[in-house]
C-alpha atoms as a PDB file:
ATOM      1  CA  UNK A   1     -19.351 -54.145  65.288  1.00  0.00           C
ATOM      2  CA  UNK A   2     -15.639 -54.630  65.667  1.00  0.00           C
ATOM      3  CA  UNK A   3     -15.552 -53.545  61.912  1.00  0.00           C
ATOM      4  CA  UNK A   4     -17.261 -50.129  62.096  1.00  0.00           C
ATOM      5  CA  UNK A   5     -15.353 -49.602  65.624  1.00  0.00           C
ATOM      6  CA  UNK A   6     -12.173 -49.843  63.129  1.00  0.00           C
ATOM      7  CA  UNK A   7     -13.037 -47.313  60.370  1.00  0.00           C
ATOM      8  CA  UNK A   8     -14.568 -44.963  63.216  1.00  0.00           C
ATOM      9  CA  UNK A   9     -11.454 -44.918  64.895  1.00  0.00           C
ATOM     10  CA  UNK A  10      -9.089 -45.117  61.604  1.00  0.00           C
ATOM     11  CA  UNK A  11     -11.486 -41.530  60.789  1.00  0.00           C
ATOM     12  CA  UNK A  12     -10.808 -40.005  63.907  1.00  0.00           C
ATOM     13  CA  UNK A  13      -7.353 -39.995  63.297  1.00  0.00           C
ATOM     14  CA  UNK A  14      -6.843 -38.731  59.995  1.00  0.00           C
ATOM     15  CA  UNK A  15      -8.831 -36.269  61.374  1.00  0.00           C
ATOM     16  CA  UNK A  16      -6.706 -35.824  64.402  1.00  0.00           C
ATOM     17  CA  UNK A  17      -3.749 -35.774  61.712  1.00  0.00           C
ATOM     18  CA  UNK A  18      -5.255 -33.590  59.305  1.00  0.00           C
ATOM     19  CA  UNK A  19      -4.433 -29.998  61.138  1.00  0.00           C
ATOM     20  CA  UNK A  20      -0.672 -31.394  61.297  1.00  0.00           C
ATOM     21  CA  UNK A  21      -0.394 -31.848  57.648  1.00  0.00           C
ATOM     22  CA  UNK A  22      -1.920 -28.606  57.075  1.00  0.00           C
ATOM     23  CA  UNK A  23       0.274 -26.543  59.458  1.00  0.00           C
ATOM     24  CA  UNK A  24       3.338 -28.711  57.460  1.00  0.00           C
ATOM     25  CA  UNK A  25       2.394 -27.674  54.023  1.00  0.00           C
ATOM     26  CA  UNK A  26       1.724 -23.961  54.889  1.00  0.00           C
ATOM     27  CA  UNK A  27       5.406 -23.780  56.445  1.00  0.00           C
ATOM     28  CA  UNK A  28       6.670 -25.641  53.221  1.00  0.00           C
ATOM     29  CA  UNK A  29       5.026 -22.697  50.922  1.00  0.00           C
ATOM     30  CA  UNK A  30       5.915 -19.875  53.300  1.00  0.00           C
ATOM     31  CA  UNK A  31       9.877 -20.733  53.102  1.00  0.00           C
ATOM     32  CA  UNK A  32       9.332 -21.453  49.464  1.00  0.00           C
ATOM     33  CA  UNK A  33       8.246 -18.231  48.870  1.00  0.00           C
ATOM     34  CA  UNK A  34      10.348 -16.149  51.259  1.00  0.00           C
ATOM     35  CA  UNK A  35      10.010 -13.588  54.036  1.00  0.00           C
ATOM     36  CA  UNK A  36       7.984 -11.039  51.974  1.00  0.00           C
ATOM     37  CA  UNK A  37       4.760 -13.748  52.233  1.00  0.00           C
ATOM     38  CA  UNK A  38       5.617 -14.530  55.770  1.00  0.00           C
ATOM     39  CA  UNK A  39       5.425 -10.911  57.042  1.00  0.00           C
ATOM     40  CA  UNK A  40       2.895  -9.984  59.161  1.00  0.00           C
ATOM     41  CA  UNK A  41       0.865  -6.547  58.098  1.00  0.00           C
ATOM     42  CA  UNK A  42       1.599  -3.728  59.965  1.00  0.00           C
ATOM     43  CA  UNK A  43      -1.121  -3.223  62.050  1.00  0.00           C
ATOM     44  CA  UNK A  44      -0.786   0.281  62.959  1.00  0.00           C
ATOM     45  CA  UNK A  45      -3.375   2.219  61.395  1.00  0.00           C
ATOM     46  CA  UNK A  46      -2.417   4.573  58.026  1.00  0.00           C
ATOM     47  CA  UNK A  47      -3.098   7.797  59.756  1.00  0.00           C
ATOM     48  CA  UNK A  48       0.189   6.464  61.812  1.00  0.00           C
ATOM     49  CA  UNK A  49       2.280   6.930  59.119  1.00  0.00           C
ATOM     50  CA  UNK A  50       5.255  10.281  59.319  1.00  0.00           C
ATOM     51  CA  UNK A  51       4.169  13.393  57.190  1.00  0.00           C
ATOM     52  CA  UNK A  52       5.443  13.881  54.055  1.00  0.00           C
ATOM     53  CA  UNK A  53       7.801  17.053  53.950  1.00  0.00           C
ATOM     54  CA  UNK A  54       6.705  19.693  51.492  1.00  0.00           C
ATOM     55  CA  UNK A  55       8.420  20.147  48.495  1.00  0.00           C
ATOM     56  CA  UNK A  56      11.521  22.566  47.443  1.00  0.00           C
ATOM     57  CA  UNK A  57       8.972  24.352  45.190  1.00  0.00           C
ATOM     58  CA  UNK A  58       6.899  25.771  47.796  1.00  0.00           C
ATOM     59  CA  UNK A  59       9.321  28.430  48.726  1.00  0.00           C
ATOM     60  CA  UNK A  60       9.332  31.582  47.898  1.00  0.00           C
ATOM     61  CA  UNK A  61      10.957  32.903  44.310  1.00  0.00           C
ATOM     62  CA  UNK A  62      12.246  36.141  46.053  1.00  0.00           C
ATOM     63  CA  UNK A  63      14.699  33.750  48.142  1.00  0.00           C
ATOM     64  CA  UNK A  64      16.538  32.681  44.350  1.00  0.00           C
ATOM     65  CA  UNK A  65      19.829  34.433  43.899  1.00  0.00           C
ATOM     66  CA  UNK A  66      19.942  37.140  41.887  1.00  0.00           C
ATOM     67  CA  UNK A  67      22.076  36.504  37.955  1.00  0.00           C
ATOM     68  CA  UNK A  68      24.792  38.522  37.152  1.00  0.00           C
ATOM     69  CA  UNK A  69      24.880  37.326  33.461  1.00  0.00           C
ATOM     70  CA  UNK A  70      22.945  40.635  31.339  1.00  0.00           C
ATOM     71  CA  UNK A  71      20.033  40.022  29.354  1.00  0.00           C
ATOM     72  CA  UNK A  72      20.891  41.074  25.917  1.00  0.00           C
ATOM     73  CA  UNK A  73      24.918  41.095  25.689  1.00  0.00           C
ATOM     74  CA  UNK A  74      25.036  42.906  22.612  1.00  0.00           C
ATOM     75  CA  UNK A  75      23.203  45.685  24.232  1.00  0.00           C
ATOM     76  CA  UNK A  76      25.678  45.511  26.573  1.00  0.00           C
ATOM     77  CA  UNK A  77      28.585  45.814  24.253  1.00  0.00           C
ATOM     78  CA  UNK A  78      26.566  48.504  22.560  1.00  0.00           C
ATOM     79  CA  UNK A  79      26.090  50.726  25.795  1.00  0.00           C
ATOM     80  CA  UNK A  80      29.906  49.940  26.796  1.00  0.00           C
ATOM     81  CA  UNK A  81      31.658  50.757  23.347  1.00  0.00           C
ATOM     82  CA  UNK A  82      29.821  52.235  20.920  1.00  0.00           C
ATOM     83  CA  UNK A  83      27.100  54.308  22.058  1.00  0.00           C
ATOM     84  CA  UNK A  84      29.397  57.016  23.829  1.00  0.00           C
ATOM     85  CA  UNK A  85      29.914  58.004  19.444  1.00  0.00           C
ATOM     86  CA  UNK A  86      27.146  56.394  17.545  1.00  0.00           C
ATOM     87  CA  UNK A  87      24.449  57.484  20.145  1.00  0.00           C
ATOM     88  CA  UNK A  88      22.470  55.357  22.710  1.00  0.00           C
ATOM     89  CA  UNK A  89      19.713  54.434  19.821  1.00  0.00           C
ATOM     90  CA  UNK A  90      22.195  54.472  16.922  1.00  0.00           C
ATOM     91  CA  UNK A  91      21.040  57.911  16.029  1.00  0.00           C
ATOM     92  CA  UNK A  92      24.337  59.324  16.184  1.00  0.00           C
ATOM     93  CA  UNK A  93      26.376  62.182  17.572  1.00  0.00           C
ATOM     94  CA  UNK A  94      29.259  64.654  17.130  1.00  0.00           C
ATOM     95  CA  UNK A  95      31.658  61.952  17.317  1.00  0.00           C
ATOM     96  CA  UNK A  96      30.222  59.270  14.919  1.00  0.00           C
ATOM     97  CA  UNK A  97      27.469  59.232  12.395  1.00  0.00           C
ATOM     98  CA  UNK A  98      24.466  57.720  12.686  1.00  0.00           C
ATOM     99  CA  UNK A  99      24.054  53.424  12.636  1.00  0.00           C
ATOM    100  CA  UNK A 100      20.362  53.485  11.466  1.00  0.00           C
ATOM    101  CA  UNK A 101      20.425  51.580   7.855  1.00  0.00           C
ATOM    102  CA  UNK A 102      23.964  51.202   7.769  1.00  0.00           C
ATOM    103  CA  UNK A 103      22.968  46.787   8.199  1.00  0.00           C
ATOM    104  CA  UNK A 104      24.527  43.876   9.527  1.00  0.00           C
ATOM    105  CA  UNK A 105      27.013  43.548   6.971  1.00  0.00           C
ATOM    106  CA  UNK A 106      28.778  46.893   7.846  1.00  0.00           C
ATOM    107  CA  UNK A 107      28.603  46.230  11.642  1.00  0.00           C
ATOM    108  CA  UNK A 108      30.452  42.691  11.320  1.00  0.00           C
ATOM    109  CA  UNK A 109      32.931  44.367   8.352  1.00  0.00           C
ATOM    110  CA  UNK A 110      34.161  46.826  10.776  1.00  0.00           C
ATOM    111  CA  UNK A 111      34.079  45.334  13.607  1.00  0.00           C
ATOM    112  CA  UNK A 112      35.568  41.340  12.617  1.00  0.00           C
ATOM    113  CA  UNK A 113      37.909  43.634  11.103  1.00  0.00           C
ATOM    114  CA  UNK A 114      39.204  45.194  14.460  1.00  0.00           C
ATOM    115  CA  UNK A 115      38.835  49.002  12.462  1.00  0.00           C
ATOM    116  CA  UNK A 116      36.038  49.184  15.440  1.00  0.00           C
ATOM    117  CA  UNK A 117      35.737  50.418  17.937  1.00  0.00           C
ATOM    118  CA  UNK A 118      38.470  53.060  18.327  1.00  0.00           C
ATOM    119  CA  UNK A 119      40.828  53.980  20.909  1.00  0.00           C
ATOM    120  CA  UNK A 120      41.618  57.124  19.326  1.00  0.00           C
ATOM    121  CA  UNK A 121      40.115  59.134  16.695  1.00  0.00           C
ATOM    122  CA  UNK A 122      41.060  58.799  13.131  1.00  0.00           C
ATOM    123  CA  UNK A 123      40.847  60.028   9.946  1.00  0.00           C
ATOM    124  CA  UNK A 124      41.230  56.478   7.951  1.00  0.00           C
ATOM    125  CA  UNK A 125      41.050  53.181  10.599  1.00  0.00           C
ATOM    126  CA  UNK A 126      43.308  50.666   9.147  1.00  0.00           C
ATOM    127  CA  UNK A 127      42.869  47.180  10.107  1.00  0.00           C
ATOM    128  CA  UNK A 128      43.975  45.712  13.393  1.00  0.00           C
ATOM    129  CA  UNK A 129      43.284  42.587  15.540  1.00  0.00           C
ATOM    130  CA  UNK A 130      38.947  42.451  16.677  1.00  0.00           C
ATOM    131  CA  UNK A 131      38.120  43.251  19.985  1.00  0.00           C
ATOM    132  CA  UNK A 132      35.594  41.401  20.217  1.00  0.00           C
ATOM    133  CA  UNK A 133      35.366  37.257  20.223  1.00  0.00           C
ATOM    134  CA  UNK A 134      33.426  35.902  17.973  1.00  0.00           C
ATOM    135  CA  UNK A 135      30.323  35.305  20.122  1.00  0.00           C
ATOM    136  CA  UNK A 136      30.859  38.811  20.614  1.00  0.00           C
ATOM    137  CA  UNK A 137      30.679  40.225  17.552  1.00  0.00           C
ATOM    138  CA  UNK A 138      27.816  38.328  16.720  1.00  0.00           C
ATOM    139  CA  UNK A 139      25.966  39.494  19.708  1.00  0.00           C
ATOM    140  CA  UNK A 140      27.103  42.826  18.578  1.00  0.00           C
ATOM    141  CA  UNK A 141      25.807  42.910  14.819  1.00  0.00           C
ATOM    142  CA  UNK A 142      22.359  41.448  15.726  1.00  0.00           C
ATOM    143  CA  UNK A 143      22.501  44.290  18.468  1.00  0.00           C
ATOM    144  CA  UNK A 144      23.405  46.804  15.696  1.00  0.00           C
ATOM    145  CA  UNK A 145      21.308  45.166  13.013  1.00  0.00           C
ATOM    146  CA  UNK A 146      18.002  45.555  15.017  1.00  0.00           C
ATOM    147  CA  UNK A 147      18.459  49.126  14.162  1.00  0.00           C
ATOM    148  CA  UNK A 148      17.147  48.260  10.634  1.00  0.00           C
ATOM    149  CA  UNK A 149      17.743  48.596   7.009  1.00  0.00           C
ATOM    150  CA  UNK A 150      21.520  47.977   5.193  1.00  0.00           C
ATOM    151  CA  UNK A 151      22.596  45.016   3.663  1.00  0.00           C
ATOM    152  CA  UNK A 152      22.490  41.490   5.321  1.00  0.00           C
ATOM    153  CA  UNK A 153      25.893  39.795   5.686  1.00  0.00           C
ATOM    154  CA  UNK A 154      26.756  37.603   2.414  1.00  0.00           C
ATOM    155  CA  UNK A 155      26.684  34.038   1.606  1.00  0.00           C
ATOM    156  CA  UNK A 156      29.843  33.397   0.206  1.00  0.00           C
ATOM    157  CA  UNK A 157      29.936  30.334  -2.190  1.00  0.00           C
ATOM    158  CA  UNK A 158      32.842  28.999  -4.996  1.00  0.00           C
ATOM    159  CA  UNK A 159      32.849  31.307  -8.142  1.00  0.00           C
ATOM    160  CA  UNK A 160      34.887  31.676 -11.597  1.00  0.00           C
ATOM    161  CA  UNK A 161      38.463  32.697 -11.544  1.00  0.00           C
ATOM    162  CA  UNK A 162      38.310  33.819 -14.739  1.00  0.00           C
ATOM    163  CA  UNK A 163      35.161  36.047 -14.610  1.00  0.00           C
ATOM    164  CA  UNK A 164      36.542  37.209 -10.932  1.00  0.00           C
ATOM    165  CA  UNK A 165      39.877  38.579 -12.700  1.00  0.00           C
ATOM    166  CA  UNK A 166      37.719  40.740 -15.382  1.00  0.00           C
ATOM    167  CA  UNK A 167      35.428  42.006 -12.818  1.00  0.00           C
ATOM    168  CA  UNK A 168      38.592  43.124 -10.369  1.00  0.00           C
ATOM    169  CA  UNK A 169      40.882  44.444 -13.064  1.00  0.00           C
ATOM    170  CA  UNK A 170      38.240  46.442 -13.930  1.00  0.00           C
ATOM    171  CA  UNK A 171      36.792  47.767 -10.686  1.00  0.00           C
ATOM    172  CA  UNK A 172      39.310  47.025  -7.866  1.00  0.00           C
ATOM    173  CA  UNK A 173      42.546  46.854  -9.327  1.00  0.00           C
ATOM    174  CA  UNK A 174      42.963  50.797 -10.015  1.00  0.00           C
ATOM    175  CA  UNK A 175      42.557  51.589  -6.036  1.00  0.00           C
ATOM    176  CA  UNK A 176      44.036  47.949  -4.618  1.00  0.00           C
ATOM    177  CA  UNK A 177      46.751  47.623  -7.361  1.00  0.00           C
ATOM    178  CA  UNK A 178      46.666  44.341  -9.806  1.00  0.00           C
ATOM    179  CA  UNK A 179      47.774  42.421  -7.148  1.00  0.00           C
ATOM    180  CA  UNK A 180      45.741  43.390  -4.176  1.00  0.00           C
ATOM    181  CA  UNK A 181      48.651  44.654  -2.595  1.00  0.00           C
ATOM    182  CA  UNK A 182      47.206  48.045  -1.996  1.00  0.00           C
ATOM    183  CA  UNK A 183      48.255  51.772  -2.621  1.00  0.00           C
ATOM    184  CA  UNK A 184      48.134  55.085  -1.722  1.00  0.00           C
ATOM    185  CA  UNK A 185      45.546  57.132  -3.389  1.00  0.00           C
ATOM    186  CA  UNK A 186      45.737  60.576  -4.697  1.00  0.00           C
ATOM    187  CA  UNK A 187      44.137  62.446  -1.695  1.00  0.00           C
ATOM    188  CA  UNK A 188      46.641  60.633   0.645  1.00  0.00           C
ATOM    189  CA  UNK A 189      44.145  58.252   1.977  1.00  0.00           C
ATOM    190  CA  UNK A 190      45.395  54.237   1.421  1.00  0.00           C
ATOM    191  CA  UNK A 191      43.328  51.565  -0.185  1.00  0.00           C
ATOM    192  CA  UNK A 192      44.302  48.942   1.763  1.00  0.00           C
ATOM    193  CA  UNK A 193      45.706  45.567   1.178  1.00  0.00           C
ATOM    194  CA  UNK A 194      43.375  42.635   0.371  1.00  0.00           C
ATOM    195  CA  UNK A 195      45.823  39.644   1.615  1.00  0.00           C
ATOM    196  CA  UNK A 196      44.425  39.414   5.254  1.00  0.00           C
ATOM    197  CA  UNK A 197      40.729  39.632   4.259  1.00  0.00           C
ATOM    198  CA  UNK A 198      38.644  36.380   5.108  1.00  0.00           C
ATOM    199  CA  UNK A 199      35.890  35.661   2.148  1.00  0.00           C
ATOM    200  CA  UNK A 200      32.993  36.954   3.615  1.00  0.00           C
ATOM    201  CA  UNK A 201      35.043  40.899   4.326  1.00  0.00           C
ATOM    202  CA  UNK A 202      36.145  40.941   0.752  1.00  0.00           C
ATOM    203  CA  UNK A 203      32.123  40.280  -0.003  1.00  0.00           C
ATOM    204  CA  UNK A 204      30.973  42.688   2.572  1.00  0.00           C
ATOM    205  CA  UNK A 205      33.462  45.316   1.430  1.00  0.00           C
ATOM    206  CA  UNK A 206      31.979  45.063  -1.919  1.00  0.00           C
ATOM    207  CA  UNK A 207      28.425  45.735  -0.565  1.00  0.00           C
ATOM    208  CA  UNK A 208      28.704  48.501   2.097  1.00  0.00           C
ATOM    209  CA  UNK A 209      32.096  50.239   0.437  1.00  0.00           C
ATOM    210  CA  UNK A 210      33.417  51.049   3.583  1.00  0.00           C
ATOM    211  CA  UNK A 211      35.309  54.448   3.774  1.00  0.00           C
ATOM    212  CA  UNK A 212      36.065  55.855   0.724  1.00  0.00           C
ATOM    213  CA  UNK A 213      35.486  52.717  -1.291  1.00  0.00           C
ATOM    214  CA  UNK A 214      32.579  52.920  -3.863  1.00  0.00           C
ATOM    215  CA  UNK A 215      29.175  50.788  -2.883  1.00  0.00           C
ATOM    216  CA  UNK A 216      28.217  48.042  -5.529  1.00  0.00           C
ATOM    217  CA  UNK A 217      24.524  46.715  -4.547  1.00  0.00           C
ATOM    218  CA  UNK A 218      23.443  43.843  -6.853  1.00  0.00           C
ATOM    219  CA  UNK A 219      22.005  45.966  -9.264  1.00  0.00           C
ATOM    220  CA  UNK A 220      25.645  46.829 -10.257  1.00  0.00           C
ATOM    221  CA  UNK A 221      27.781  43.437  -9.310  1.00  0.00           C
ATOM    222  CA  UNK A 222      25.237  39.978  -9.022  1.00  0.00           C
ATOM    223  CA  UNK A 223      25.528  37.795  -6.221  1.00  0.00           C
ATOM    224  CA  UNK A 224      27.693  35.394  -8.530  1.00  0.00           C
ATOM    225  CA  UNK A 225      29.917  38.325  -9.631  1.00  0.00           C
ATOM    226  CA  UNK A 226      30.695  39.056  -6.190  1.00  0.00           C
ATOM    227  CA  UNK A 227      31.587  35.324  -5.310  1.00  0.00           C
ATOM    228  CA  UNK A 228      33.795  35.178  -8.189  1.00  0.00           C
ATOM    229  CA  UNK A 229      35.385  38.678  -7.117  1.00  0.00           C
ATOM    230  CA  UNK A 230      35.978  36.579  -3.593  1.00  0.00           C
ATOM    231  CA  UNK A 231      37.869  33.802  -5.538  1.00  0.00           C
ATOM    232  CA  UNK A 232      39.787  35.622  -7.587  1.00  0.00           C
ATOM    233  CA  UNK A 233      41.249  37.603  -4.347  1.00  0.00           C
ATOM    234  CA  UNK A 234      41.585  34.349  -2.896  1.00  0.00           C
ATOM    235  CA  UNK A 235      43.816  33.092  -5.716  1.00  0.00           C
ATOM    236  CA  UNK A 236      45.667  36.449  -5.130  1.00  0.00           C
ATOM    237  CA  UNK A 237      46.616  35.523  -1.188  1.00  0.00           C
ATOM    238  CA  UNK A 238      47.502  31.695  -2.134  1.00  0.00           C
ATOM    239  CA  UNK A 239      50.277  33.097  -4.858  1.00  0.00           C
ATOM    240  CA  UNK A 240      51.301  36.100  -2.582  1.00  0.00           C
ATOM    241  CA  UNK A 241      54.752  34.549  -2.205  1.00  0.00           C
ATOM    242  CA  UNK A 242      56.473  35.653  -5.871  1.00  0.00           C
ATOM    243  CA  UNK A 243      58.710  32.956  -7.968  1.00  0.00           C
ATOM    244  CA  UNK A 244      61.441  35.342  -8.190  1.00  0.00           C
ATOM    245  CA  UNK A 245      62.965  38.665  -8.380  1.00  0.00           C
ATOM    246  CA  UNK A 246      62.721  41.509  -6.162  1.00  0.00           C
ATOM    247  CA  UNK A 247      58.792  42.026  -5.783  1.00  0.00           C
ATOM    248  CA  UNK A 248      58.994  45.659  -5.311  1.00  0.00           C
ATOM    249  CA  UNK A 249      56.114  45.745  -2.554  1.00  0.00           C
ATOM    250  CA  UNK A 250      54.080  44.178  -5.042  1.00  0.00           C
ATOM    251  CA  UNK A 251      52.999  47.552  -6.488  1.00  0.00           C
ATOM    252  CA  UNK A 252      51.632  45.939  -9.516  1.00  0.00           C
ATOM    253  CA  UNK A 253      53.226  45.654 -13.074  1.00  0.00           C
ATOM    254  CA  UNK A 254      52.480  49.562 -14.510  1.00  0.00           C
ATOM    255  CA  UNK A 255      54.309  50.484 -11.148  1.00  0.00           C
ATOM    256  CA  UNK A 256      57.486  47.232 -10.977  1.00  0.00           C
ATOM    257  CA  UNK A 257      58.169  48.101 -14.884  1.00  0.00           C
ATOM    258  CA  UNK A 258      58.343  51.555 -14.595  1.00  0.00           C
ATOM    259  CA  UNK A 259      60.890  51.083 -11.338  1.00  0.00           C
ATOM    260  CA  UNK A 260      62.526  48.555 -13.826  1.00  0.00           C
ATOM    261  CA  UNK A 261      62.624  51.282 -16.623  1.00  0.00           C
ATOM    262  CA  UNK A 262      64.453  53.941 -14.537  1.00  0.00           C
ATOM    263  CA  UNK A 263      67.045  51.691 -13.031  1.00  0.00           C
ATOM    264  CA  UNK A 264      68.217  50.711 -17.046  1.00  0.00           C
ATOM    265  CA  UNK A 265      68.218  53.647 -18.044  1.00  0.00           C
ATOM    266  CA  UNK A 266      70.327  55.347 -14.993  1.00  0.00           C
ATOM    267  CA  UNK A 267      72.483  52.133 -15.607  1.00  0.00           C
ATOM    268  CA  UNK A 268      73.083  53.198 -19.283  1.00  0.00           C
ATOM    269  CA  UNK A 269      73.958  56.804 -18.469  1.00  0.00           C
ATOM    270  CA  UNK A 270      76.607  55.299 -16.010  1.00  0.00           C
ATOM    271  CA  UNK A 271      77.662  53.367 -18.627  1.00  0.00           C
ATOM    272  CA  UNK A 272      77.962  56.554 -21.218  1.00  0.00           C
ATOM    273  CA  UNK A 273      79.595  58.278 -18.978  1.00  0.00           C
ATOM    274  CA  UNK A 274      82.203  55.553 -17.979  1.00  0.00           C
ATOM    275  CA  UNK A 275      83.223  55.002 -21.808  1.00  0.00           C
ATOM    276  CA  UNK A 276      83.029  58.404 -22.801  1.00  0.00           C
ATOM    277  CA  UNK A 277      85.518  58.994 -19.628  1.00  0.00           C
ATOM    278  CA  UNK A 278      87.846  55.766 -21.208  1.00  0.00           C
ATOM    279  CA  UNK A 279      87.877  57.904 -24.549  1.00  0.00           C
ATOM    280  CA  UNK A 280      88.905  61.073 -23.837  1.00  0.00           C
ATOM    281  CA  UNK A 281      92.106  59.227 -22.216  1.00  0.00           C
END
């Protein structure tokens, strides 16, 4: 009796002690774990929750600020500089002849060149600084080009220097002078120098034949003939500086020997005369 009295009673109070050690342990694992386990849920109901605002994209797209930046800027170079001659549409007008065919190549030739567009009117535009930037000009000649037809603007690569001096002696050299210094020609006009052309205007030159310069299209001069024209004029601008003597303008040797000629020759007539004068002393 006394026994089971024991173990009834030694039950009763692990079972008295039982809720202690569980209320122990649960503290234990809720510090353990942090305060994100021991928060209570909210126990407001969702519908509780603030409205979202609505988004930036619901309002209207007349309230957007109108851009002042145009469209198409080479139209706008066009309409500003160019069309007041050549014609709204490139069709041409009293002032300027028409821009339909003339291509890409010519636009950027006379343009990059700063011969376009002009302040004044003249017979023979010589060169000058561009106008235009770069970005510009490019804008300009796809502008321009949209017109259609006319040559696209080269692809200038390395040629021969050899080959480029046979094909320039023979073609260039009688207007431009042997060495690309330039001349005037017989009608008064002026074939102009070649020393401040980039590689890509000498090439360009050769395809449209701007002013009164002759047009070669590839049936006449190759691709590769016209690259080795390039280096060859190239070669010309890196020995512009001469090795000595008076260079005479660089008019070319036909032109230097004949000035070279006349100034013997009046030196030997001074000469005549001097001795004949000592003679008849």
């Amino acid at each position: 009796m006394d026994q089971r009295a024991t173990i009834t009673a030694g039950r009763g109070r692990r079972a008295r002690l039982h809720p202690r050690r569980a209320l122990a342990v649960g503290t234990v694992l809720a510090l353990a774990a942090g305060p994100g386990v021991a928060a209570q849920p909210d126990p407001r109901p969702a519908t509780s929750a603030p409205a979202t605002p609505a988004p930036a994209t619901s309002a209207p797209a007349t309230s957007a600020p109108a851009t002042s930046v145009p469209a198409d800027r080479g139209a706008e170079l066009y309409r500003q500089h160019c069309a007041s001659c050549h014609g709204p549409q490139g069709q041409g007008a009293q002032r300027g002849p028409s821009l339909i065919g003339v291509g890409p190549a010519s636009v950027d030739f006379q343009v990059s060149t700063g011969r376009m567009p002009l302040s004044t009117e003249q017979q023979q535009p010589r060169r000058a600084e561009p106008v235009f930037s770069a970005g510009e000009i490019a804008a300009l000649v796809g502008h321009v080009g949209a017109f259609g037809g006319g040559p696209q603007i080269p692809q200038v690569a390395p040629g021969s220097v050899t080959n480029g001096r046979d094909i320039f002696a023979a073609t260039c050299a009688p207007c431009h002078g042997a060495t690309g210094a330039g001349a005037y020609l017989t009608d008064g006009s002026i074939a102009p120098p070649l020393y401040d052309a980039t590689a890509v205007q000498v090439a360009e030159a050769v395809r449209v034949g701007p002013g009164l310069m002759p047009v070669f299209p590839s049936q006449v001069l190759t691709d590769q003939q016209v690259n080795d024209v390039v280096t060859y004029v190239r070669r010309l601008q890196s020995d512009r500086l001469d090795r000595g003597g008076n260079p005479l303008g660089r008019l070319g040797p036909l032109a230097e020997g004949l000035v070279a000629w006349i100034v013997v020759l009046g030196l030997l007539v001074a000469a005549a005369r001097w001795l004949g004068g000592r003679a008849g002393e």
